[in-house]
PDB file of N, CA and C in Angstrom:
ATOM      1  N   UNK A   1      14.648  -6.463  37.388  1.00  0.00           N
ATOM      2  CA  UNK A   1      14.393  -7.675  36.652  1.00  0.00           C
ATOM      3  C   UNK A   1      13.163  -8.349  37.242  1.00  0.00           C
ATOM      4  N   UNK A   2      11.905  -8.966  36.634  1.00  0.00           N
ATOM      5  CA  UNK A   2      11.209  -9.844  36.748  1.00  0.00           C
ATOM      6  C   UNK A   2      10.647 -10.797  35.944  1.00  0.00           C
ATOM      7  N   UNK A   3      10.260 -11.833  36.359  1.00  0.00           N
ATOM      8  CA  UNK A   3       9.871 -12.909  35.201  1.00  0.00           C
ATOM      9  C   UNK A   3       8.376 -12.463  35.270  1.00  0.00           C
ATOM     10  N   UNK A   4       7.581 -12.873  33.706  1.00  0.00           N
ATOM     11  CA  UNK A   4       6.681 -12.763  33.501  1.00  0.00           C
ATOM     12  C   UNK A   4       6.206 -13.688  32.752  1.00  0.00           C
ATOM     13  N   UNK A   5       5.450 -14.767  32.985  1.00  0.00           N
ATOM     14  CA  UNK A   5       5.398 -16.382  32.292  1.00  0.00           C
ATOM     15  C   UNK A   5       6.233 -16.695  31.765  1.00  0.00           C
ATOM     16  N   UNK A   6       7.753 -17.165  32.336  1.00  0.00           N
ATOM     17  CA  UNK A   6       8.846 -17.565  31.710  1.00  0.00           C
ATOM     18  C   UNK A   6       9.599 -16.694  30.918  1.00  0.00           C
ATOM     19  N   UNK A   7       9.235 -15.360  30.814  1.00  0.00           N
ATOM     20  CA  UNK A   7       9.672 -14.581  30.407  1.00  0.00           C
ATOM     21  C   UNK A   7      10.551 -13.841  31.218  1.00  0.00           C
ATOM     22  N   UNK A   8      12.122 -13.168  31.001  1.00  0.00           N
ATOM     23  CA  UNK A   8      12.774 -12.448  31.896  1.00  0.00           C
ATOM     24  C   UNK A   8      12.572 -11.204  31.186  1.00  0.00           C
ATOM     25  N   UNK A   9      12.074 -10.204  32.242  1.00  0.00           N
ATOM     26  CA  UNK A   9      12.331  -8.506  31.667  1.00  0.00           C
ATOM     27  C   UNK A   9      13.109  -8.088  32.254  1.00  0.00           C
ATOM     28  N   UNK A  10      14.155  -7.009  31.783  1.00  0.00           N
ATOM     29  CA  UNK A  10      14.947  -6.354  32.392  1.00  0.00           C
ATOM     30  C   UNK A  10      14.851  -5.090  31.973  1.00  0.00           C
ATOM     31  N   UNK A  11      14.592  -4.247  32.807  1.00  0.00           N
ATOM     32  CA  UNK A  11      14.438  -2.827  32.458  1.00  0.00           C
ATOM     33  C   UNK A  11      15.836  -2.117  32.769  1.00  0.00           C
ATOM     34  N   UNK A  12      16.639  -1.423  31.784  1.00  0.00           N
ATOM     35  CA  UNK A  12      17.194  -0.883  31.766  1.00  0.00           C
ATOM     36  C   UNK A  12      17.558   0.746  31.595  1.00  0.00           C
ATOM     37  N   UNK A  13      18.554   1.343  32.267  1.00  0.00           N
ATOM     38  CA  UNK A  13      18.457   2.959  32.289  1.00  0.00           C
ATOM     39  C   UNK A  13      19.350   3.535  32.447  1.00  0.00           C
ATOM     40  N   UNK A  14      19.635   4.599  31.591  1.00  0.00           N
ATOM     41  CA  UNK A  14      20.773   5.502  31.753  1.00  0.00           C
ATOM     42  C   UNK A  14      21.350   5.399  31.081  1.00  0.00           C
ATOM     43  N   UNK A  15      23.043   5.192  30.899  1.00  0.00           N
ATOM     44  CA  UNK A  15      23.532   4.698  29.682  1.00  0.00           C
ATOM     45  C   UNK A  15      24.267   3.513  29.840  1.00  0.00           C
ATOM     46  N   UNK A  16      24.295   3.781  28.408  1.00  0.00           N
ATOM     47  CA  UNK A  16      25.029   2.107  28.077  1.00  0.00           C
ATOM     48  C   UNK A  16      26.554   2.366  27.537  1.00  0.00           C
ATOM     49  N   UNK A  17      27.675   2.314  28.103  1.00  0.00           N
ATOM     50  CA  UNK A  17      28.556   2.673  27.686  1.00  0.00           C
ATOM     51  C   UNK A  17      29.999   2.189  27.830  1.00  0.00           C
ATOM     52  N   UNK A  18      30.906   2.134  27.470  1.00  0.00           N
ATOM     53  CA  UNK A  18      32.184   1.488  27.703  1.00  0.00           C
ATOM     54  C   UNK A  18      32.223   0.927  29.147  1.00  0.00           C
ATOM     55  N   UNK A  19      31.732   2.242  30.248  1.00  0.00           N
ATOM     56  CA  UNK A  19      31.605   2.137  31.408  1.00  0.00           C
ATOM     57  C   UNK A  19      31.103   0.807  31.983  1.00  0.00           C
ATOM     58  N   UNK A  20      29.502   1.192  31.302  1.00  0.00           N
ATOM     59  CA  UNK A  20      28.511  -0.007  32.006  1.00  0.00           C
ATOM     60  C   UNK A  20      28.535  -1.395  31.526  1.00  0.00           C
ATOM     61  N   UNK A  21      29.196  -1.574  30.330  1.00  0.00           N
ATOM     62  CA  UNK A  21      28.758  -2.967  29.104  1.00  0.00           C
ATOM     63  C   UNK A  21      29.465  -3.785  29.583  1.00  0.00           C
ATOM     64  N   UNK A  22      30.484  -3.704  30.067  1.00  0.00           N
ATOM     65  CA  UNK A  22      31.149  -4.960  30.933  1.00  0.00           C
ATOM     66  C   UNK A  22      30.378  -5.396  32.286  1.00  0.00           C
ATOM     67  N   UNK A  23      29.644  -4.882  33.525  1.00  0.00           N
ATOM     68  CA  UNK A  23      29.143  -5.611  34.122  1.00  0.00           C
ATOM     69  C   UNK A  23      27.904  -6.166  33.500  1.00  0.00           C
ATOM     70  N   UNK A  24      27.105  -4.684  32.436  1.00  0.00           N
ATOM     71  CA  UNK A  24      26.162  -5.460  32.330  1.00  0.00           C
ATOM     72  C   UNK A  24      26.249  -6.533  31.216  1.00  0.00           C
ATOM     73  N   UNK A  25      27.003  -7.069  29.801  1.00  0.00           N
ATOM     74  CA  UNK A  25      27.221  -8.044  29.851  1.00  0.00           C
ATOM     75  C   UNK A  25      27.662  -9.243  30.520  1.00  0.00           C
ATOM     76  N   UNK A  26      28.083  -9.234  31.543  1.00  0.00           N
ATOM     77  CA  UNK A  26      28.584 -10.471  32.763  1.00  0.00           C
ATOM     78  C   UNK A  26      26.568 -10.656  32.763  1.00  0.00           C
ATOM     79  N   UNK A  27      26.193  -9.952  33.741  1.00  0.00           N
ATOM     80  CA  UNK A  27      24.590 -10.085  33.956  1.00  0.00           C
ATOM     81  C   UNK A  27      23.509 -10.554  32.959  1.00  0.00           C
ATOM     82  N   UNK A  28      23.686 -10.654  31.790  1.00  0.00           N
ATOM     83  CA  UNK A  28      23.255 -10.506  30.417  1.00  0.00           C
ATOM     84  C   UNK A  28      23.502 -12.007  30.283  1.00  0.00           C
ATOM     85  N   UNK A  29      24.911 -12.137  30.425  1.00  0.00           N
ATOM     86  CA  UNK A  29      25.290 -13.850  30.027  1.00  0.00           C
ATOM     87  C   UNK A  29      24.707 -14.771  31.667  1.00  0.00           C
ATOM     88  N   UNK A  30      24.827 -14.401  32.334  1.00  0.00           N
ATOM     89  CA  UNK A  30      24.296 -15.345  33.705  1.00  0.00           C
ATOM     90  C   UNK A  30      22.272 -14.989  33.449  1.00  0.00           C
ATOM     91  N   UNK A  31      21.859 -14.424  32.823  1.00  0.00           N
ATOM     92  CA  UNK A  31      20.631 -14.673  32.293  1.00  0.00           C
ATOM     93  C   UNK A  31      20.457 -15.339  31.534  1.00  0.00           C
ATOM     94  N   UNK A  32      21.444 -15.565  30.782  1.00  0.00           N
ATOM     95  CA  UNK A  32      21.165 -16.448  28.947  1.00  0.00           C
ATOM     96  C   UNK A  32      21.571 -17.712  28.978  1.00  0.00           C
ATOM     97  N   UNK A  33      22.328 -17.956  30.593  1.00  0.00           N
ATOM     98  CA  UNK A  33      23.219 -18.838  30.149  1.00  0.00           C
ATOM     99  C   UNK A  33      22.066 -20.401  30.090  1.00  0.00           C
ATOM    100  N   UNK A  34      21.217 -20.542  30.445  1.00  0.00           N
ATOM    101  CA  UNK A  34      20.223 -21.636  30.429  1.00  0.00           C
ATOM    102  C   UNK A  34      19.784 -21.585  29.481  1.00  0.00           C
ATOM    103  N   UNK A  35      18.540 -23.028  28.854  1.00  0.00           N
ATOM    104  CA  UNK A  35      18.263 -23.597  27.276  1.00  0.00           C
ATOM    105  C   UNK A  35      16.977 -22.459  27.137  1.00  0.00           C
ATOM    106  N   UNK A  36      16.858 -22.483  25.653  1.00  0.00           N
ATOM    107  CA  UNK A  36      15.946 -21.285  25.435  1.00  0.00           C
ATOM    108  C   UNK A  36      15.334 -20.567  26.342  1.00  0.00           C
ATOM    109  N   UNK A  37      16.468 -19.534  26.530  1.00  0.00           N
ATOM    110  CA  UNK A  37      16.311 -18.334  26.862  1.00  0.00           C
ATOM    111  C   UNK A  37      15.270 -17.281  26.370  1.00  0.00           C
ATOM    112  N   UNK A  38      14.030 -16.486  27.661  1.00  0.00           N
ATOM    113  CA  UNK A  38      13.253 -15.783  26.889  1.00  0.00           C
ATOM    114  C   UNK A  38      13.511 -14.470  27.586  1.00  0.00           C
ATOM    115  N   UNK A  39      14.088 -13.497  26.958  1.00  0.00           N
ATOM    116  CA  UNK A  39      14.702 -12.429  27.453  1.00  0.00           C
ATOM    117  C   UNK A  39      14.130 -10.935  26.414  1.00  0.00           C
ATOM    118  N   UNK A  40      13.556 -10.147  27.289  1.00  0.00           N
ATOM    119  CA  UNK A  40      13.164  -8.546  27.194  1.00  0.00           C
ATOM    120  C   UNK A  40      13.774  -7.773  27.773  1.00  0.00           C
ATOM    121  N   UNK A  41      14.553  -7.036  26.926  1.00  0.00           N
ATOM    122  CA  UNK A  41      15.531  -5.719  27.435  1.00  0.00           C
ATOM    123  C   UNK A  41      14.405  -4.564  27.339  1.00  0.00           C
ATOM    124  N   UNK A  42      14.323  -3.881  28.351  1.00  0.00           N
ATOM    125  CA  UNK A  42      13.347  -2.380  28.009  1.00  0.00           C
ATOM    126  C   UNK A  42      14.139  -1.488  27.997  1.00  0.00           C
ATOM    127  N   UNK A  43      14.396  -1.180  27.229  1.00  0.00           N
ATOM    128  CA  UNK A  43      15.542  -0.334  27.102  1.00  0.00           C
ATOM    129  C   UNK A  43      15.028   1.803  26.850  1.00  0.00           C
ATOM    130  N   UNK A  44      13.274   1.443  27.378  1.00  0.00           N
ATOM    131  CA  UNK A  44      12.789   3.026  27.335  1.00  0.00           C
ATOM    132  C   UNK A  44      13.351   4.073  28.178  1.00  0.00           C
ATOM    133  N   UNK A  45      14.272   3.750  29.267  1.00  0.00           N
ATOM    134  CA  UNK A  45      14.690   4.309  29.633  1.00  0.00           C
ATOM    135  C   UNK A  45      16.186   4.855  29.926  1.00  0.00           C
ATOM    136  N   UNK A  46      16.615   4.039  28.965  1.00  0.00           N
ATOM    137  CA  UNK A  46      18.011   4.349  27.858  1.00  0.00           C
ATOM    138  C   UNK A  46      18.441   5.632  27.745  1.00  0.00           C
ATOM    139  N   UNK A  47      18.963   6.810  28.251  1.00  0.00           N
ATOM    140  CA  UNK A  47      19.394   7.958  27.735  1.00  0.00           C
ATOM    141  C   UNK A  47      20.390   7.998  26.508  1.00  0.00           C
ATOM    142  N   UNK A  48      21.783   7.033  26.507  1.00  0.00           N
ATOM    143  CA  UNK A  48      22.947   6.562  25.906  1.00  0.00           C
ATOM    144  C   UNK A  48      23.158   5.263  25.450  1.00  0.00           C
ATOM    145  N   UNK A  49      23.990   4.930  24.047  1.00  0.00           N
ATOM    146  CA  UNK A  49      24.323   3.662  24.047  1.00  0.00           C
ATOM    147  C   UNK A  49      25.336   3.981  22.960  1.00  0.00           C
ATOM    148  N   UNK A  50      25.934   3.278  23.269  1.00  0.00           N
ATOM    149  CA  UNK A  50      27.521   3.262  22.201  1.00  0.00           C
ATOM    150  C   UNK A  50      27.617   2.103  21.685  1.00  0.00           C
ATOM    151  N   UNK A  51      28.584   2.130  21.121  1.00  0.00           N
ATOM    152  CA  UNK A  51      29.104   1.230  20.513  1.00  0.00           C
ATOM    153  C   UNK A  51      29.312  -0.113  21.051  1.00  0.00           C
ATOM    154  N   UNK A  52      29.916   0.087  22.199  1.00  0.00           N
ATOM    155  CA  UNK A  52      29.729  -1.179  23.621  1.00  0.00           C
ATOM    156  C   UNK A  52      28.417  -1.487  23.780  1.00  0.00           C
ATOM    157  N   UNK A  53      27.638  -0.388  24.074  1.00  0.00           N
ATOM    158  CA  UNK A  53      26.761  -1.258  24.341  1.00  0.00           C
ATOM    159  C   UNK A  53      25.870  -2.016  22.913  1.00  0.00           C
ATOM    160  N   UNK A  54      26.072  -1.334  22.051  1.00  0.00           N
ATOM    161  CA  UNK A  54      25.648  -1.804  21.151  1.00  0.00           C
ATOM    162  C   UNK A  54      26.124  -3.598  21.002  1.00  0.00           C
ATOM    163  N   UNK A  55      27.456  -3.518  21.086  1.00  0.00           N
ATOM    164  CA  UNK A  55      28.343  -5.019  21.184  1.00  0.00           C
ATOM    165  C   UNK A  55      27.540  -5.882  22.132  1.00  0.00           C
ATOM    166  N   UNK A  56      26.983  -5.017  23.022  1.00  0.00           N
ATOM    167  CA  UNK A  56      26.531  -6.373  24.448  1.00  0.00           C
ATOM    168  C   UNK A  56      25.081  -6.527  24.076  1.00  0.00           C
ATOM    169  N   UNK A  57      24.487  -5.588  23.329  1.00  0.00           N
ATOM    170  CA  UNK A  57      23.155  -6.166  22.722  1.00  0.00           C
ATOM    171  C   UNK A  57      23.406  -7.551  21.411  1.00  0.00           C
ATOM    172  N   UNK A  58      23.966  -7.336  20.537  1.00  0.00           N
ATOM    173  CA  UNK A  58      24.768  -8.160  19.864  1.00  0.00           C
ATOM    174  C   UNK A  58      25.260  -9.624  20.596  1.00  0.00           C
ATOM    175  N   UNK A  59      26.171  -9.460  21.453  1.00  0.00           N
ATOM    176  CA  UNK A  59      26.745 -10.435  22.001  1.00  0.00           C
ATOM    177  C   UNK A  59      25.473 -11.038  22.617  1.00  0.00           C
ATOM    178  N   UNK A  60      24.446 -10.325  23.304  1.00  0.00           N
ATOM    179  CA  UNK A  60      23.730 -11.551  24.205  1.00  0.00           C
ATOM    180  C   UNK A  60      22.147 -11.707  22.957  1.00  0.00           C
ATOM    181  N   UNK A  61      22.163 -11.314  21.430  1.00  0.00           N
ATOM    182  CA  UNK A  61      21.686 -11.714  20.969  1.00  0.00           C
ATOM    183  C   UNK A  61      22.145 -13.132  20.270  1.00  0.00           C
ATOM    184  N   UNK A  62      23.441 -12.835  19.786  1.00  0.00           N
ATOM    185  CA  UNK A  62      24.033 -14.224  19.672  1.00  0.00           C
ATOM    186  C   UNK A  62      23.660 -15.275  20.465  1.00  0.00           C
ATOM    187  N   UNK A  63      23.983 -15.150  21.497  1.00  0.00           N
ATOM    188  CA  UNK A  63      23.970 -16.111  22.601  1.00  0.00           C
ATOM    189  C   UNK A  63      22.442 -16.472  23.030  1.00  0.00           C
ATOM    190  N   UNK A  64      21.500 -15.644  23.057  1.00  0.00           N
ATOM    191  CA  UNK A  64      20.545 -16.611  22.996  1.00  0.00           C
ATOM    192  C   UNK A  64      19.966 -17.396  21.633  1.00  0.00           C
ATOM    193  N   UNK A  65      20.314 -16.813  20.422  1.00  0.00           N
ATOM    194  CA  UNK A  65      19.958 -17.517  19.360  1.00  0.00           C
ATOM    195  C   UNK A  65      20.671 -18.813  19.243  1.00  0.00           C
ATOM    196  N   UNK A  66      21.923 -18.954  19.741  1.00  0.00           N
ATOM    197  CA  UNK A  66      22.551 -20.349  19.475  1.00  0.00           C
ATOM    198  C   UNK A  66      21.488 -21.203  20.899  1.00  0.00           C
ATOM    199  N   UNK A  67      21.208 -20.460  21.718  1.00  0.00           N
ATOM    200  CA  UNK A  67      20.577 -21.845  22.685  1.00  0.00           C
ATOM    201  C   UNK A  67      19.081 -21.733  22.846  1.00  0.00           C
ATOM    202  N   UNK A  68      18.661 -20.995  21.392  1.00  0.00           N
ATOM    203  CA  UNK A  68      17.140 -21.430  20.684  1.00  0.00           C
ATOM    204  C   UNK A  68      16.093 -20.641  21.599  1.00  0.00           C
ATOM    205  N   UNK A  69      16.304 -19.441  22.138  1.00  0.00           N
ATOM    206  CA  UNK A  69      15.878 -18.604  22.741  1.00  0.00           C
ATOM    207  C   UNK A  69      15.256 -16.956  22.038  1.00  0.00           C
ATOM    208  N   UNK A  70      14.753 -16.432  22.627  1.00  0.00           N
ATOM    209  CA  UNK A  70      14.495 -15.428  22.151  1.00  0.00           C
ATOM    210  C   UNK A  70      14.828 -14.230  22.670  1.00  0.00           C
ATOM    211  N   UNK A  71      14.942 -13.097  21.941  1.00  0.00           N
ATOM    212  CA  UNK A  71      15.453 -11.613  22.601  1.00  0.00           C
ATOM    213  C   UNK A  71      14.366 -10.729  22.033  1.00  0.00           C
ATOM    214  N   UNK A  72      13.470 -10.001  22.584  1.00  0.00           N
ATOM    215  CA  UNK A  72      13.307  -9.040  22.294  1.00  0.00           C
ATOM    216  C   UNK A  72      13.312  -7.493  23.179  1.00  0.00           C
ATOM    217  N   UNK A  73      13.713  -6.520  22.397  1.00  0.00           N
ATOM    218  CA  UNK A  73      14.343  -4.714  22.760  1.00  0.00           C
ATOM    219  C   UNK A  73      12.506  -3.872  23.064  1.00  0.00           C
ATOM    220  N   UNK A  74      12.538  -3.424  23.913  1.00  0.00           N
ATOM    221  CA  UNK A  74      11.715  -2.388  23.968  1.00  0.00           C
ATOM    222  C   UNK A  74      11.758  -1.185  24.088  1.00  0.00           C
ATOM    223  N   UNK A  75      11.788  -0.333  23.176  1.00  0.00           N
ATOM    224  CA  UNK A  75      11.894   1.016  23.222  1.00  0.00           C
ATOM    225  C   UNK A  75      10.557   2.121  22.530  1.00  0.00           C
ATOM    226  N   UNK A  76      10.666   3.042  22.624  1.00  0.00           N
ATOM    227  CA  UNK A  76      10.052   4.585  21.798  1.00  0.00           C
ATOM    228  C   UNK A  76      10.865   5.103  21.477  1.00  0.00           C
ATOM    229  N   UNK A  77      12.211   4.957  21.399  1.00  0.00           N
ATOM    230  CA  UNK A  77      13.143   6.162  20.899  1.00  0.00           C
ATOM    231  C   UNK A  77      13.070   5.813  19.218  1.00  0.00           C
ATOM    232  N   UNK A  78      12.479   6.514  18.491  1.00  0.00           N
ATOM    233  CA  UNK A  78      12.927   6.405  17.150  1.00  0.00           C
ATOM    234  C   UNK A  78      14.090   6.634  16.601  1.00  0.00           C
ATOM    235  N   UNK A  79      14.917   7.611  17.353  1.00  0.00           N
ATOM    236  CA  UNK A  79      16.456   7.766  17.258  1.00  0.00           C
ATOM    237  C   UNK A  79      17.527   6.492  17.442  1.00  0.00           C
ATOM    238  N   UNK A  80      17.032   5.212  18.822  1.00  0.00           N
ATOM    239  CA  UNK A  80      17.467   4.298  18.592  1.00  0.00           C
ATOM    240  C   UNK A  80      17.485   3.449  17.598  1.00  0.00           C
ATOM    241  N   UNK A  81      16.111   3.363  17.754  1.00  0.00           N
ATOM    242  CA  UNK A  81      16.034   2.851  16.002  1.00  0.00           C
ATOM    243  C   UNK A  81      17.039   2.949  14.686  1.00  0.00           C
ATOM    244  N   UNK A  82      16.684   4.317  14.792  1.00  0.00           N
ATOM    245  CA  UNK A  82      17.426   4.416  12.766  1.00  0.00           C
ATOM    246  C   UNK A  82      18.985   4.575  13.149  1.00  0.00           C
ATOM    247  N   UNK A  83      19.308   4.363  14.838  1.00  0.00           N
ATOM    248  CA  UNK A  83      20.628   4.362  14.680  1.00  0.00           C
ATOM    249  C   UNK A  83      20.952   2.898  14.543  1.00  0.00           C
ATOM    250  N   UNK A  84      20.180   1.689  15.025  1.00  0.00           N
ATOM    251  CA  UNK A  84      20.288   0.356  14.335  1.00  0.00           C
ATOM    252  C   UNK A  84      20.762   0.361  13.094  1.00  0.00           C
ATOM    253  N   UNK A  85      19.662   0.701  12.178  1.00  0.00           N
ATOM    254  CA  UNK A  85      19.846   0.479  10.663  1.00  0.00           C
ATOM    255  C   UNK A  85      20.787   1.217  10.117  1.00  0.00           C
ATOM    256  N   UNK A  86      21.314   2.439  11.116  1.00  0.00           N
ATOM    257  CA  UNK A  86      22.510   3.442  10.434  1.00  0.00           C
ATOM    258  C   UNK A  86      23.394   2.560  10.422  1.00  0.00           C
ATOM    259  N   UNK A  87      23.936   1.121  11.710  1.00  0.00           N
ATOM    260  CA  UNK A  87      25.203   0.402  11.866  1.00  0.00           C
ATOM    261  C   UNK A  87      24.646  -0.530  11.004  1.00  0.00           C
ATOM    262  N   UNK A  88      23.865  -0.686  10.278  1.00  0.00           N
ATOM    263  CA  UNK A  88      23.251  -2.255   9.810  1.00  0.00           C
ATOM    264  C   UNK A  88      23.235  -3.048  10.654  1.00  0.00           C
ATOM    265  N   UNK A  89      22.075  -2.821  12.096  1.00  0.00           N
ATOM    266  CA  UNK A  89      21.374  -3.897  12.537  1.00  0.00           C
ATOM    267  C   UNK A  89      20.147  -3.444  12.078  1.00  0.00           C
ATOM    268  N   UNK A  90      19.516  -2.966  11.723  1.00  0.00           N
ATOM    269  CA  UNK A  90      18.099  -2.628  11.479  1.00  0.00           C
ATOM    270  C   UNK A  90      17.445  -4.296  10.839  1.00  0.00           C
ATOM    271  N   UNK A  91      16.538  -4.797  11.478  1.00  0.00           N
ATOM    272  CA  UNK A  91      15.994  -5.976  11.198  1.00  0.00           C
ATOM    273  C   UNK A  91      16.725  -6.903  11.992  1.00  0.00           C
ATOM    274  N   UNK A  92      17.476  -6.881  12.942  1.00  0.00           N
ATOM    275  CA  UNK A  92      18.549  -8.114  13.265  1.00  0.00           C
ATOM    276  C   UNK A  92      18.013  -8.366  14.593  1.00  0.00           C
ATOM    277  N   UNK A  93      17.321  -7.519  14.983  1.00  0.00           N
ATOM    278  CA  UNK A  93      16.353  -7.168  16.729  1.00  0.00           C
ATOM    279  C   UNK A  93      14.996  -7.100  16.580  1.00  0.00           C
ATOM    280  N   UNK A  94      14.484  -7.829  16.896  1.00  0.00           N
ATOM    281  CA  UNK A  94      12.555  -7.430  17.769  1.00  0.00           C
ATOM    282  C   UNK A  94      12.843  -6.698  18.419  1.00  0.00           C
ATOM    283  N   UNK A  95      12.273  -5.274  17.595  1.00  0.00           N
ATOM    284  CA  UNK A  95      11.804  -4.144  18.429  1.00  0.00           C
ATOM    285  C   UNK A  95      10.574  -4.195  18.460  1.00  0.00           C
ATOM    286  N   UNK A  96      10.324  -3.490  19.731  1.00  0.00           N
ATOM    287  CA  UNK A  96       8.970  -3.485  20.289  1.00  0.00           C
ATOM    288  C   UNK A  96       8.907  -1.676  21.054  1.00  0.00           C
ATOM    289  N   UNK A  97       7.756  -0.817  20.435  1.00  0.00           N
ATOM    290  CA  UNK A  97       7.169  -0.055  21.418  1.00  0.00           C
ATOM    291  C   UNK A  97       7.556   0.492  22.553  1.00  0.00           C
ATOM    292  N   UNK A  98       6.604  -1.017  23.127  1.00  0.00           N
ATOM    293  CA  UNK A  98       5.732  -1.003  24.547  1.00  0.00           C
ATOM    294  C   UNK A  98       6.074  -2.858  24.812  1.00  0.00           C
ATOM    295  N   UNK A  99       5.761  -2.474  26.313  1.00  0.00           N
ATOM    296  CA  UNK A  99       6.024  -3.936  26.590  1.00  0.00           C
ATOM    297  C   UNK A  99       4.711  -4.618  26.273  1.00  0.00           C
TER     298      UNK A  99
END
């Protein structure tokens, strides 16, 4: 994790899975939990993501939109991608590339 003009990045890796989505949502919400929140998941180095984690992208998008913050995902996987729009999030996330 580092800030970058008020910005928090968090680079993330490996998978995201039933396993991991519970600590890393706890971590997710003790980032968000302050007023507009500006939060970058890099998620290029993502091998896995399920359904959980899908929920904890979700959940800490919620949560910064109610406290007027922003989220945006960074990836290259085009596979992540169209698996967004396969669950109908496609459009519901700033995706990005590159940071």
């Amino acid at each position: 994790m580092r800030a970058v003009d008020g910005t928090t990045v968090v680079a993330l890796r490996g998978e995201i899975d039933l396993v991991t989505a519970i600590p890393l949502a706890a971590r997710l919400d003790a980032l968000t939990s302050g007023r507009s929140p500006d939060l970058v998941l890099d998620l290029r180095e993502v091998s896995f993501i399920d359904c959980s984690g899908l929920g904890v992208l979700c959940r800490t998008r919620n949560r910064i939109k109610a406290r007027d913050g922003r989220l945006r995902l960074v990836t290259g996987s085009s596979r992540f991608v169209w698996l967004l729009r396969a669950v109908g999030l496609g459009g519901v996330f700033e995706v990005h590339p590159q940071l």
